[in-house]
C-alpha atoms as a PDB file:
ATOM      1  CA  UNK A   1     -21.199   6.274 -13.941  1.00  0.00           C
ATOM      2  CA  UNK A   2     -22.126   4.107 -16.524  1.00  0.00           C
ATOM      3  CA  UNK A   3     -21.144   5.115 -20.290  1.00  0.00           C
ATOM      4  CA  UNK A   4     -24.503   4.630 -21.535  1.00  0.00           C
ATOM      5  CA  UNK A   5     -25.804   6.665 -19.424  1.00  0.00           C
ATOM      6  CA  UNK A   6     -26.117  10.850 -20.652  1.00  0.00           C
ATOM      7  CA  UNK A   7     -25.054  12.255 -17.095  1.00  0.00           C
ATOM      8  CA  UNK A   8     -21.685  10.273 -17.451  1.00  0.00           C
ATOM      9  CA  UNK A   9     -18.911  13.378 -17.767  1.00  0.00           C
ATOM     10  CA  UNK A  10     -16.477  12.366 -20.549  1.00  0.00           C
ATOM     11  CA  UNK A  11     -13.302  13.461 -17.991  1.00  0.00           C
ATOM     12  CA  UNK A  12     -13.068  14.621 -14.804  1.00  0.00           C
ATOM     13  CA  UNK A  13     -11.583  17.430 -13.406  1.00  0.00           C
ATOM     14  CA  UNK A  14      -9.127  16.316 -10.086  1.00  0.00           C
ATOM     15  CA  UNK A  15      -9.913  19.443  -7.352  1.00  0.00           C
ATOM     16  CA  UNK A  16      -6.340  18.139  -5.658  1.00  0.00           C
ATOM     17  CA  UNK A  17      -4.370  21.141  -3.859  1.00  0.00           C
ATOM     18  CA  UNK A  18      -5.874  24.039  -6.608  1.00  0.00           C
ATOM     19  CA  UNK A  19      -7.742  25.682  -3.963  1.00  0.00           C
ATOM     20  CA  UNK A  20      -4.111  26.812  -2.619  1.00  0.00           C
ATOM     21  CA  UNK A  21      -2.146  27.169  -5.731  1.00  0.00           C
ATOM     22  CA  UNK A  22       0.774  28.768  -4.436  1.00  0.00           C
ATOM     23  CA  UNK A  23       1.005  24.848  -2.703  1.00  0.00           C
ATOM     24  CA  UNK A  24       1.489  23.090  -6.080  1.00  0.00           C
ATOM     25  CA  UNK A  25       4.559  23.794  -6.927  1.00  0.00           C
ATOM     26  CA  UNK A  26       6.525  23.548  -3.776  1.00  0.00           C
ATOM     27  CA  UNK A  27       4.577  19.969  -3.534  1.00  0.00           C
ATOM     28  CA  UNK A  28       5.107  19.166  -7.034  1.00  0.00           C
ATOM     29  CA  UNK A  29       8.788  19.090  -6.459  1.00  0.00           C
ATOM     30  CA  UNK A  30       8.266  17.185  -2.834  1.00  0.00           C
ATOM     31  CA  UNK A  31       6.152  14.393  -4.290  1.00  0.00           C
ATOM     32  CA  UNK A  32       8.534  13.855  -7.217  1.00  0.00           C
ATOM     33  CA  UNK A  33      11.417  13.124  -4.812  1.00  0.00           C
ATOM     34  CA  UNK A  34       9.093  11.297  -2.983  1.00  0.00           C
ATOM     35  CA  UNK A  35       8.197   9.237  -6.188  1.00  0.00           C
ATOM     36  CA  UNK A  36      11.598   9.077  -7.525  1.00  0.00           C
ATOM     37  CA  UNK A  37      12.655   7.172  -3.720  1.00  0.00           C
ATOM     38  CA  UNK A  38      10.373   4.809  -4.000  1.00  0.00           C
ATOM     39  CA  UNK A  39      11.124   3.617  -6.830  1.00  0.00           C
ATOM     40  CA  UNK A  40      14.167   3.352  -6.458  1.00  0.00           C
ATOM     41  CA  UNK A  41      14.153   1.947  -3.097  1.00  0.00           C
ATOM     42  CA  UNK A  42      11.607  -0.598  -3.744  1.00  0.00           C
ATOM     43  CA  UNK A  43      13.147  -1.900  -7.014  1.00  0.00           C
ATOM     44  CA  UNK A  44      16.175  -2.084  -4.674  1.00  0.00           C
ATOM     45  CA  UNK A  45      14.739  -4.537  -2.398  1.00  0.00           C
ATOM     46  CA  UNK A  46      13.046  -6.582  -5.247  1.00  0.00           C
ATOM     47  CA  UNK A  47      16.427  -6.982  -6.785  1.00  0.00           C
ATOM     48  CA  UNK A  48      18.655  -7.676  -3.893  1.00  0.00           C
ATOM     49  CA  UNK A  49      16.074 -10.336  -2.510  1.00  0.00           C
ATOM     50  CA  UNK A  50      16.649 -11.822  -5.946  1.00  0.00           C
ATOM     51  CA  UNK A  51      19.509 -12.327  -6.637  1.00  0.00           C
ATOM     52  CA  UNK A  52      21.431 -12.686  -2.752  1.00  0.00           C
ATOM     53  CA  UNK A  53      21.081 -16.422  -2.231  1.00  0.00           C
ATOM     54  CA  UNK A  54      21.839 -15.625   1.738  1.00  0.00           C
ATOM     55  CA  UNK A  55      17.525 -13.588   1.232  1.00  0.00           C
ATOM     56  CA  UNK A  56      16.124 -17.260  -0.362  1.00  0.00           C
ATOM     57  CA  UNK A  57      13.313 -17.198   2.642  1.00  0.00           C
ATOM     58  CA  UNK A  58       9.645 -16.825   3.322  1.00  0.00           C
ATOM     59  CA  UNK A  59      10.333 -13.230   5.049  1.00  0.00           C
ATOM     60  CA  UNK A  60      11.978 -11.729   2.098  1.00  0.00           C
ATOM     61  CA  UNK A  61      10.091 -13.256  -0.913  1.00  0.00           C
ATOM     62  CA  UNK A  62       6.971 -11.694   1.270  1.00  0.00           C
ATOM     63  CA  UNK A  63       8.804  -8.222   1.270  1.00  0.00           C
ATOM     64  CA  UNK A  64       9.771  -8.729  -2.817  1.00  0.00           C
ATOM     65  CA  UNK A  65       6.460  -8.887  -3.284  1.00  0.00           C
ATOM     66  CA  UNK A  66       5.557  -6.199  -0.833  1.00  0.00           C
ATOM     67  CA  UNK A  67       7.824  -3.744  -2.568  1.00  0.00           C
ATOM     68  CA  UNK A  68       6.271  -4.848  -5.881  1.00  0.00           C
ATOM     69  CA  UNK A  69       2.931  -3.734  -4.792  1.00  0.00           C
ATOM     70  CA  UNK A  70       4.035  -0.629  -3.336  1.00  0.00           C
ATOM     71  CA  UNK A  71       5.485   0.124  -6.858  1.00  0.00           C
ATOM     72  CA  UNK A  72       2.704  -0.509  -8.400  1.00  0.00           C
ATOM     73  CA  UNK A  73       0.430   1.199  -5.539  1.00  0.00           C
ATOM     74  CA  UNK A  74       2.023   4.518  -6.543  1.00  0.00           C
ATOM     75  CA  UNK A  75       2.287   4.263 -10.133  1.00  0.00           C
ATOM     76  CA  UNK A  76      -1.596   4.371 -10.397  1.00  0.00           C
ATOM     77  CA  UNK A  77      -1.855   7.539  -8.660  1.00  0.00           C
ATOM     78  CA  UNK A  78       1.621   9.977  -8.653  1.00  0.00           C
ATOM     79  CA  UNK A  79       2.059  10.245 -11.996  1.00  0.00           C
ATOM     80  CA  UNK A  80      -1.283  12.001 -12.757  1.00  0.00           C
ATOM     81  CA  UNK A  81      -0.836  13.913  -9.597  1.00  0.00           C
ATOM     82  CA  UNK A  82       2.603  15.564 -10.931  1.00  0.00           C
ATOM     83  CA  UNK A  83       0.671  15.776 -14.365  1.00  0.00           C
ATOM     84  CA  UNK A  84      -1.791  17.863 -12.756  1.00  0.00           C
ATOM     85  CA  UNK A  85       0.413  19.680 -10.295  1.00  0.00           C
ATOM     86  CA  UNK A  86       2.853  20.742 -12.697  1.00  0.00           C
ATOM     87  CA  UNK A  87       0.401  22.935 -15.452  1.00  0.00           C
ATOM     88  CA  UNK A  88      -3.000  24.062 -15.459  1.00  0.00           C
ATOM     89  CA  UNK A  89      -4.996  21.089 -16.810  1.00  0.00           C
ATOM     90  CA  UNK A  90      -6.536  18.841 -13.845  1.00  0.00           C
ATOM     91  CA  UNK A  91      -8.341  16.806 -15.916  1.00  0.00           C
ATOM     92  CA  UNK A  92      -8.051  13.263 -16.105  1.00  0.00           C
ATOM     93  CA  UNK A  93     -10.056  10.887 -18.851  1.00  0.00           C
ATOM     94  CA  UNK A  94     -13.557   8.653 -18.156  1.00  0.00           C
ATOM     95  CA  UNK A  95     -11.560   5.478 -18.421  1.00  0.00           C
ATOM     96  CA  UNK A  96      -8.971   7.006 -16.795  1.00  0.00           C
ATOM     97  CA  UNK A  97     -10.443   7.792 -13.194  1.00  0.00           C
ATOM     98  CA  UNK A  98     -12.086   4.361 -13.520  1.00  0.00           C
ATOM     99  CA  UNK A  99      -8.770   2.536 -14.233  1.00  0.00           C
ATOM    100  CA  UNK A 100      -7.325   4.387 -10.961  1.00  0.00           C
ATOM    101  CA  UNK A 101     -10.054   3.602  -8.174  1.00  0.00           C
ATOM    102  CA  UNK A 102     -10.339  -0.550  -9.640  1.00  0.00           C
ATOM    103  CA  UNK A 103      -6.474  -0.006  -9.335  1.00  0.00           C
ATOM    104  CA  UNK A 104      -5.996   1.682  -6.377  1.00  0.00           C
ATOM    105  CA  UNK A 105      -8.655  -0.598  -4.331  1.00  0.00           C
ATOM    106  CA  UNK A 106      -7.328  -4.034  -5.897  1.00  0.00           C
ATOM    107  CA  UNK A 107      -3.627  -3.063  -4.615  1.00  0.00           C
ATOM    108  CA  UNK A 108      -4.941  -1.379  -1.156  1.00  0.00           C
ATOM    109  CA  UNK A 109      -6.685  -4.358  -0.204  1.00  0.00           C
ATOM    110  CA  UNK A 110      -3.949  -6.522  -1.241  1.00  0.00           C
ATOM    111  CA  UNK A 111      -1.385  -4.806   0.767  1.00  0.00           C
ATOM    112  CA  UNK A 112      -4.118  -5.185   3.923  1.00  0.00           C
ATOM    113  CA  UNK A 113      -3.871  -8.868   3.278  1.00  0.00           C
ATOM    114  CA  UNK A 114       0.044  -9.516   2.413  1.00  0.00           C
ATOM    115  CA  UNK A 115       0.858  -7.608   5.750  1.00  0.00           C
ATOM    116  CA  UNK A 116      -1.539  -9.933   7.642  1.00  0.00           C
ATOM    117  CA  UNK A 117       0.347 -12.748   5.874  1.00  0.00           C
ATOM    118  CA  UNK A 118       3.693 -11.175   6.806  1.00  0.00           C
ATOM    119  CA  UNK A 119       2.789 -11.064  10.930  1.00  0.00           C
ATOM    120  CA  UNK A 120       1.857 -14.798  10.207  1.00  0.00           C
ATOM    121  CA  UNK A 121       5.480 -15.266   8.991  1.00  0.00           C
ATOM    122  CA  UNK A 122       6.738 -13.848  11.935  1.00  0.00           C
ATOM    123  CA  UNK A 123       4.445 -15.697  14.355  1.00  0.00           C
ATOM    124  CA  UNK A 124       5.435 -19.373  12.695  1.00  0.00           C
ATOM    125  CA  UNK A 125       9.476 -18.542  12.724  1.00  0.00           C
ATOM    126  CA  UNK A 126       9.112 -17.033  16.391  1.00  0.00           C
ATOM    127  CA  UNK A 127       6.634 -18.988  18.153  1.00  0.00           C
ATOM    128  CA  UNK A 128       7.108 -22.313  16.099  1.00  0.00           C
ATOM    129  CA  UNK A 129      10.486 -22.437  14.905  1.00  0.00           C
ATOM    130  CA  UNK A 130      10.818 -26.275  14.494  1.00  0.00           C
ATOM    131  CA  UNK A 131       7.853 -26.301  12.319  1.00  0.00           C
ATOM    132  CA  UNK A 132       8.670 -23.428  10.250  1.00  0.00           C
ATOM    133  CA  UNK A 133      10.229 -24.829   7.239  1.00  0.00           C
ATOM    134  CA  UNK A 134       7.442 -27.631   7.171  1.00  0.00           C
ATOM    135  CA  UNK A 135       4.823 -25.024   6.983  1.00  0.00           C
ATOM    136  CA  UNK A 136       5.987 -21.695   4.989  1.00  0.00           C
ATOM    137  CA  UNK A 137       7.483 -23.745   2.096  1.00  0.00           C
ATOM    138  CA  UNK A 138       7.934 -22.570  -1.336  1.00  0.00           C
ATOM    139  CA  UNK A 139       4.309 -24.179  -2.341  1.00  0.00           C
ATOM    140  CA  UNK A 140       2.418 -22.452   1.029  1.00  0.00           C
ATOM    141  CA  UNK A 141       3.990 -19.263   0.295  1.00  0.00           C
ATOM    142  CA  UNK A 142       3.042 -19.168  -3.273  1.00  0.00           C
ATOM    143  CA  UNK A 143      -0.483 -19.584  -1.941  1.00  0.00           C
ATOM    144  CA  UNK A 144      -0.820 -17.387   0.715  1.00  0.00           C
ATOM    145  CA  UNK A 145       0.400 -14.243  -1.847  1.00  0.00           C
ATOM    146  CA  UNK A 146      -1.546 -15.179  -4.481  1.00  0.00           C
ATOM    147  CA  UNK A 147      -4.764 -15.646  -1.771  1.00  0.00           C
ATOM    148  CA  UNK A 148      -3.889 -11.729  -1.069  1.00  0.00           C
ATOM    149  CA  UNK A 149      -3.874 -10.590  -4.822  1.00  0.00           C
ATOM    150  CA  UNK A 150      -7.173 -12.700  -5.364  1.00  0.00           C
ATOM    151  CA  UNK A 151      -8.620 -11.128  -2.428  1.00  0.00           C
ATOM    152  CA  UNK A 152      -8.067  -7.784  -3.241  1.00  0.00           C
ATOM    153  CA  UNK A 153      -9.223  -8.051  -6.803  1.00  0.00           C
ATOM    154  CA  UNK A 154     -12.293  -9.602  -5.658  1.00  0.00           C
ATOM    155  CA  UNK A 155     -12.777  -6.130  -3.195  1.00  0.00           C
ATOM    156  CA  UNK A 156     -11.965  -4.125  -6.013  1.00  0.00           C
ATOM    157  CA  UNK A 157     -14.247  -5.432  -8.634  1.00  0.00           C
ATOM    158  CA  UNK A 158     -17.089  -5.553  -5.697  1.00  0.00           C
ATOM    159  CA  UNK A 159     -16.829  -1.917  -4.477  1.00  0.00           C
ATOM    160  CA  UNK A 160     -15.720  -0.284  -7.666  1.00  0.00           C
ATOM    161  CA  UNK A 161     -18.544  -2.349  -9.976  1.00  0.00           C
ATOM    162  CA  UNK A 162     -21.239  -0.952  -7.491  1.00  0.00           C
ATOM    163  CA  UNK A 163     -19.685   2.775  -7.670  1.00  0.00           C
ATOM    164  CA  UNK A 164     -19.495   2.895 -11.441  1.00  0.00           C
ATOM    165  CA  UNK A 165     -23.139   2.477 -11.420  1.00  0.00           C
ATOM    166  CA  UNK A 166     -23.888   5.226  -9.783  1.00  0.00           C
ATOM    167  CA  UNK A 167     -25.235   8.526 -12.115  1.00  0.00           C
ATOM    168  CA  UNK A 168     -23.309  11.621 -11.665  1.00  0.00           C
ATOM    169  CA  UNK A 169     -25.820  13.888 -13.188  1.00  0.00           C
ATOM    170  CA  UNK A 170     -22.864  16.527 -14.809  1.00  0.00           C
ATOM    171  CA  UNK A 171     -21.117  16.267 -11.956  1.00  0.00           C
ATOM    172  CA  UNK A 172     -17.336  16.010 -12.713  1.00  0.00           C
ATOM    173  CA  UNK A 173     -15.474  17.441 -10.100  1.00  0.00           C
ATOM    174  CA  UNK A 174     -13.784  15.097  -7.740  1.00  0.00           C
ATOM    175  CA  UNK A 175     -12.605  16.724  -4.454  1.00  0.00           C
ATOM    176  CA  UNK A 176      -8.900  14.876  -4.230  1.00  0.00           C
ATOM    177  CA  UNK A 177      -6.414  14.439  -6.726  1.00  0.00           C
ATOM    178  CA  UNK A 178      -7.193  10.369  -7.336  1.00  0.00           C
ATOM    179  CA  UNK A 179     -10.291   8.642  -8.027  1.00  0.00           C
ATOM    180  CA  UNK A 180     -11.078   6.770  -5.027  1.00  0.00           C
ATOM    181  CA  UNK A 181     -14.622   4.369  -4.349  1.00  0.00           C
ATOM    182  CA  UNK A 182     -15.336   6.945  -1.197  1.00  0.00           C
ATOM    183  CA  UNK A 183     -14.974  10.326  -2.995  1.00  0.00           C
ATOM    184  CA  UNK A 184     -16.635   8.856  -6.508  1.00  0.00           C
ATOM    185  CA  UNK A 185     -19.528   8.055  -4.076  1.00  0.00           C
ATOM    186  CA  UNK A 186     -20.337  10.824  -2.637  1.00  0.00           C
ATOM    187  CA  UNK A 187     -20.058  13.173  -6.258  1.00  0.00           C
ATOM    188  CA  UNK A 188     -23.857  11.092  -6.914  1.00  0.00           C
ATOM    189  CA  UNK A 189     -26.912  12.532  -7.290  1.00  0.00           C
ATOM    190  CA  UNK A 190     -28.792   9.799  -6.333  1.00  0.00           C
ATOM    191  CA  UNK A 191     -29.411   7.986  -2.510  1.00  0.00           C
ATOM    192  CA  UNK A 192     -26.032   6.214  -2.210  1.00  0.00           C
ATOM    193  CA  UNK A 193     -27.220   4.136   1.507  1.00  0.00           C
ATOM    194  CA  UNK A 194     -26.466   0.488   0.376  1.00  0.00           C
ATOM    195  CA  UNK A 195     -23.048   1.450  -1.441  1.00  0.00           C
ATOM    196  CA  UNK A 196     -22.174   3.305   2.033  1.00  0.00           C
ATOM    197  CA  UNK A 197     -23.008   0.395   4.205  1.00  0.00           C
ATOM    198  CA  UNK A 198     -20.791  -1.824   1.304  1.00  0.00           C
ATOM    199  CA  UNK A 199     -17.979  -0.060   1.792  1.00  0.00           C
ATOM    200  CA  UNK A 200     -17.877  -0.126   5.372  1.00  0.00           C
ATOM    201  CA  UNK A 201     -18.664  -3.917   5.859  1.00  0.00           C
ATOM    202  CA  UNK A 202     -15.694  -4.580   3.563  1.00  0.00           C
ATOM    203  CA  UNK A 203     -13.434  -1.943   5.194  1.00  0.00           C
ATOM    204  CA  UNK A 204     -14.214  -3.294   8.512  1.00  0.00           C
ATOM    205  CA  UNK A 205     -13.081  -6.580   7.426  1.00  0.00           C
ATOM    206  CA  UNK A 206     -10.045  -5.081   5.557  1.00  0.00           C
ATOM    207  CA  UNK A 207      -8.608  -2.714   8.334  1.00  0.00           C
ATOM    208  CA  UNK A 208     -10.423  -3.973  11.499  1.00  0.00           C
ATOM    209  CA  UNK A 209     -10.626  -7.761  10.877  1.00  0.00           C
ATOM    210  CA  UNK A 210      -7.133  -8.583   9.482  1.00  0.00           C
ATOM    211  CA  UNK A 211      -5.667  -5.892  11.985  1.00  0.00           C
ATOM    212  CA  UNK A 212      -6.894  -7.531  15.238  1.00  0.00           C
ATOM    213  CA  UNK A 213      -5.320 -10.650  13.562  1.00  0.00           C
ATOM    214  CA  UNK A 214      -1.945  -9.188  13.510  1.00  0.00           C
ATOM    215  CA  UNK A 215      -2.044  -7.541  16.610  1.00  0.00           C
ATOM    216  CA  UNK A 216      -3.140 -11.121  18.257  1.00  0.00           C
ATOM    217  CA  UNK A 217      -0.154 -12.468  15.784  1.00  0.00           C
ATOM    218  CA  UNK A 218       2.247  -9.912  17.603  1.00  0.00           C
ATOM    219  CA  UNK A 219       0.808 -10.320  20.878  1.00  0.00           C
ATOM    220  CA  UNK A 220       1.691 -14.353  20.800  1.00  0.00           C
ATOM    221  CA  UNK A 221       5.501 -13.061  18.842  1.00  0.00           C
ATOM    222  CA  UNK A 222       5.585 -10.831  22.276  1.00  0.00           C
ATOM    223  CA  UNK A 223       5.189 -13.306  24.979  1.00  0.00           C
ATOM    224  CA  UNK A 224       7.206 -15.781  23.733  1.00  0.00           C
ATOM    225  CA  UNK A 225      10.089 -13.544  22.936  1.00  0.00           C
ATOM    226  CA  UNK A 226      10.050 -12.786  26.521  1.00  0.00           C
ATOM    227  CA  UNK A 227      10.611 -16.422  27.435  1.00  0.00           C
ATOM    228  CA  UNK A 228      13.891 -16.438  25.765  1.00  0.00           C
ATOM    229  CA  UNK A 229      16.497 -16.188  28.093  1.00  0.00           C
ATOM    230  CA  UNK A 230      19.301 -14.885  25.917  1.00  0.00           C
ATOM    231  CA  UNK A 231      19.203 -11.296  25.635  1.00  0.00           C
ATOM    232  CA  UNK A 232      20.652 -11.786  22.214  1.00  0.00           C
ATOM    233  CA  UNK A 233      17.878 -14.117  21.285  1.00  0.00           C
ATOM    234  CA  UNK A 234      15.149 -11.265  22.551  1.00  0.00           C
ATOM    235  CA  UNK A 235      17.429  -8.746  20.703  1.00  0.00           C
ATOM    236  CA  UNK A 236      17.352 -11.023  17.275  1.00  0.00           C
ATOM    237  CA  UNK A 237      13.552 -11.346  17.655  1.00  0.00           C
ATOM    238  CA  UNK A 238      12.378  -8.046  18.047  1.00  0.00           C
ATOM    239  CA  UNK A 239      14.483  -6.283  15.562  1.00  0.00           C
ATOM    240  CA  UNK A 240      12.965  -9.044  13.321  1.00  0.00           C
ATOM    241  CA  UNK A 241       9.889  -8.128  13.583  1.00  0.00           C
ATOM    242  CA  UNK A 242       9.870  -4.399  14.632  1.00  0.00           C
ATOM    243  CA  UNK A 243      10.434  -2.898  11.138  1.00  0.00           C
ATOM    244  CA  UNK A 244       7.296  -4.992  10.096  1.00  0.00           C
ATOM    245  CA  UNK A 245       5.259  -3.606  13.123  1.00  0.00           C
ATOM    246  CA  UNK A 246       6.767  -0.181  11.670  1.00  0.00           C
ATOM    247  CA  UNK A 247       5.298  -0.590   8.474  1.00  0.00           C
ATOM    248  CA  UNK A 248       1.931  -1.953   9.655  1.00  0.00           C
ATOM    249  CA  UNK A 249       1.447   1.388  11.919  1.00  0.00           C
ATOM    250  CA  UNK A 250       1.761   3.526   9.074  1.00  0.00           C
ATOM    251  CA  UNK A 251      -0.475   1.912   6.634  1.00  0.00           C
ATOM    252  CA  UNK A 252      -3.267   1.378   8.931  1.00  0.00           C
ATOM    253  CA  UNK A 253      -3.064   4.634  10.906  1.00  0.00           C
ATOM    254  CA  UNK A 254      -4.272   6.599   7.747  1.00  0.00           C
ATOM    255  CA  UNK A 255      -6.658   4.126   6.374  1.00  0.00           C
ATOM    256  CA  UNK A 256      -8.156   4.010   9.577  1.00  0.00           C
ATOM    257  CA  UNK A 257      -8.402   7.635   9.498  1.00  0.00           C
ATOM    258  CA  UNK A 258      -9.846   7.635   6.465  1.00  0.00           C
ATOM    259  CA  UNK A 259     -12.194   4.647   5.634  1.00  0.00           C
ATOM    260  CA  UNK A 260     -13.160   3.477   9.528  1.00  0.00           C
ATOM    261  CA  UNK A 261     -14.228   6.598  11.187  1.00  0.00           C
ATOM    262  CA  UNK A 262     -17.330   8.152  10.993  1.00  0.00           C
ATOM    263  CA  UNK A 263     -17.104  10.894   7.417  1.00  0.00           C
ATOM    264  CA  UNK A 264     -18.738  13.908   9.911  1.00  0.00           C
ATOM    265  CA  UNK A 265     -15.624  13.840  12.111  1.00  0.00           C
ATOM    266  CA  UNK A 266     -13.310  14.360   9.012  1.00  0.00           C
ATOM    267  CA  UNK A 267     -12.905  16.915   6.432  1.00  0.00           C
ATOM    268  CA  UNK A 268     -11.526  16.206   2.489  1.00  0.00           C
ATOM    269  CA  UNK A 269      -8.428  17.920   3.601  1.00  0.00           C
ATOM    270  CA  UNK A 270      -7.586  15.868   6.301  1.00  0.00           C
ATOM    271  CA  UNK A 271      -8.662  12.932   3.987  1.00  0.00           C
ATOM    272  CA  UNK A 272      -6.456  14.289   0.999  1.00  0.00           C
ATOM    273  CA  UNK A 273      -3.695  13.952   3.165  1.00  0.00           C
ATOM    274  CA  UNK A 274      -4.418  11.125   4.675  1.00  0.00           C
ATOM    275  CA  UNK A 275      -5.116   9.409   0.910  1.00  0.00           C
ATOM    276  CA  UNK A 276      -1.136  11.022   0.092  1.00  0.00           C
ATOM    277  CA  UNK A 277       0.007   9.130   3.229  1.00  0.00           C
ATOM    278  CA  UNK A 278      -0.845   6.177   2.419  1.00  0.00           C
ATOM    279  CA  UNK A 279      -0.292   6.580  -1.738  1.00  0.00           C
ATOM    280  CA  UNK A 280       2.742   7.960  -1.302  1.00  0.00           C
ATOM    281  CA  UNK A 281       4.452   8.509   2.009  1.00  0.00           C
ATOM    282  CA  UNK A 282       4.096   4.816   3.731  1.00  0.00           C
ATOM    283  CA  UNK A 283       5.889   3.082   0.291  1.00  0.00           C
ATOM    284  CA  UNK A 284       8.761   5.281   0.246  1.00  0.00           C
ATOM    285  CA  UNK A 285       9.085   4.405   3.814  1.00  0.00           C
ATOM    286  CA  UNK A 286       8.837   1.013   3.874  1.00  0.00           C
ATOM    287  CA  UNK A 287      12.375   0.215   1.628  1.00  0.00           C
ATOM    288  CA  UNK A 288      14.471   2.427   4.293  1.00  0.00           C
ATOM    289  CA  UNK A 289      12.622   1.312   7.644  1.00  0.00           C
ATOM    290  CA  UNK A 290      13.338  -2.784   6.114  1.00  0.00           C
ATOM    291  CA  UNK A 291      17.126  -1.432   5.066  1.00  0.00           C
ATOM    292  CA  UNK A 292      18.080   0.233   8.039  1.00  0.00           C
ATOM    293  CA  UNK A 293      16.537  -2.176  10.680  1.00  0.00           C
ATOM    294  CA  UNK A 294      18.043  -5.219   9.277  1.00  0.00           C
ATOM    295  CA  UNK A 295      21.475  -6.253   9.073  1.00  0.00           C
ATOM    296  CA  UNK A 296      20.850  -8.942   6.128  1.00  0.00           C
ATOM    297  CA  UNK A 297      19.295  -6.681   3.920  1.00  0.00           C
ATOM    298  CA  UNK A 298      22.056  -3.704   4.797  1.00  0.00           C
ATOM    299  CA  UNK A 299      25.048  -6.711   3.897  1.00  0.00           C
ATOM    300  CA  UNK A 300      22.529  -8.004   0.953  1.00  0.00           C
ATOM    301  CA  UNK A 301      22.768  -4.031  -0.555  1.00  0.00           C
ATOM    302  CA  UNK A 302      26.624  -3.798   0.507  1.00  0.00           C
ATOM    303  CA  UNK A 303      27.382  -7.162  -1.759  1.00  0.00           C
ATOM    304  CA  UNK A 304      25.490  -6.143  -4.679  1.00  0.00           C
ATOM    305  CA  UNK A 305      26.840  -2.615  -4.911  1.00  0.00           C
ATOM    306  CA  UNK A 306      30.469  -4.005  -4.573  1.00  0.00           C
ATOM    307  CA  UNK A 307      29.720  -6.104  -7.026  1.00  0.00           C
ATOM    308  CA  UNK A 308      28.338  -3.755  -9.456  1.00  0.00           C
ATOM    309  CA  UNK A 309      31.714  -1.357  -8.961  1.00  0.00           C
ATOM    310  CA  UNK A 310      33.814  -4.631  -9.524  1.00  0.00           C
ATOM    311  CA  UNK A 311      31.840  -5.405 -12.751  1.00  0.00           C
ATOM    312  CA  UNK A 312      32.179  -2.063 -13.792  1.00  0.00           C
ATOM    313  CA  UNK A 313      35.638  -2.013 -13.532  1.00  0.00           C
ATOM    314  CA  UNK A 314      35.962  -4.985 -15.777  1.00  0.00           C
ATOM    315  CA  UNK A 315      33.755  -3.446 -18.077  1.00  0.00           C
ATOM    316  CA  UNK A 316      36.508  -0.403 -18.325  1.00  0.00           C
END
């Protein structure tokens, strides 16, 4: 897919849902709410975790910057999918579909990491409360976010360098409606073996590695929450860290699904939706399952709204 090279198409043309037209619509509207939730619900949480002096802790300033990259983690990829959805052109530019899978892996793999990060939160305040402040300081926390944004642009420019080298020979039609490394590899002409085996050494590390790790994290969170002997103490800890464990099982199920198991047992359909799941379905999610699980973040909300009405009263 290099630009110097003559079999490099000059746009793409995004397959998506046009195989069942009478689909587009109906999901044009769906995604839209979809899109239009998430952003709000996400720039809700950023906000409120802000500005609510009672949120000023490692937990939260993880989910700000969870929420951040699940705004951003959509942006690359639903606005070009209601562009094409909406009229008859399904093209999207060179530079464009390039942009979208460097994107699209940097923030995946990011996520992957930040979530690990976010069960290693919960183990530390659970499992070693006394310690806690000592160790997920301001400085440490800093650090372990920008280790996940670091990480995930180093996956990105790995993966995504070695696909855009790959000739196309004409071919411009990509199968989905986003540019993504796995679907971009298998559109070349050419024998594609090591780029295969590259992608699923890093996604083993990405989904497999860092999921064991929270599982043992939540394994450890487990048996020491059932030491406590205050039922209000168990109570505390497992709403804590349930909405997390929420979250985790629907980001992993579908990249699992779609990067993990072997490509003969699964068909682009099932991998379109999967790819939607995971682009779209698991960060509108995330805001509510937070909201609605946890009573700081449901009083954190309350306060700012009433605040709001109050300051708009003034205003009048």
């Amino acid at each position: 897919m290099d630009q110097s090279n003559a079999s490099a198409p000059k746009t793409f043309i995004l397959l998506g849902f046009s195989n069942q037209p009478w689909l587009e619509m109906p999901l044009f509207v769906a995604v839209l709410v979809a899109y239009v939730c998430t952003l709000v619900g996400n720039m809700s949480i950023i906000v409120v975790s802000r500005v609510d002096p009672l949120l000023d802790s490692p937990m939260y300033f993880f989910l700000s910057n969870l929420s951040f990259l699940d705004l951003c983690f959509t942006t690359t990829t639903i606005p070009q999918l209601l562009l094409n959805l909406w009229g008859p052109d399904k093209s999207i530019s060179y530079g464009g579909c390039v942009t979208q899978f460097y994107m699209f892996h940097f923030l995946g793999a990011t996520e992957c990491i930040l979530l690990a990060v976010m069960s290693l939160d919960r183990y530390i305040a659970i499992c070693k409360p006394l310690r806690y402040a000592a160790i997920m300081h301001q400085r440490h926390c800093i650090l372990l976010v920008s280790m996940a944004w670091l990480s995930g642009l180093s996956n990105s420019l790995l993966l995504s360098s070695l696909t855009i080298q790959l000739p196309l020979c004409g071919n411009n039609q990509v199968d989905d409606f986003l540019c993504e490394v796995p679907v971009m590899i298998k559109m070349s002409c050419v024998d594609t073996t090591f780029n295969v085996a590259m992608l699923s050494i890093v996604a083993s590390f990405y989904v497999l590695v860092l999921l064991s790790f929270i599982l043992v994290s939540y394994g450890f969170i487990v048996a020491t929450v059932l030491g406590i002997q205050s039922s209000d103490g168990k109570k505390k800890a497992f709403n804590t860290c349930s909405s997390h464990v929420i979250v985790v099982s629907l980001f992993y199920g579908p990249v699992i699904s779609m990067y993990v198991q072997p490509s003969a047992t699964s068909t682009q359909e099932k991998n379109k939706l999967m790819s939607l799941f995971y682009s779209l379905v698991t960060p509108m999610l995330n805001p509510f399952i937070y909201t609605l699980r946890n009573k700081d973040m449901k009083g954190a909300i309350r306060r700012l709204l009433v605040s709001l009405y109050h300051w708009g009263r003034e205003q009048t």
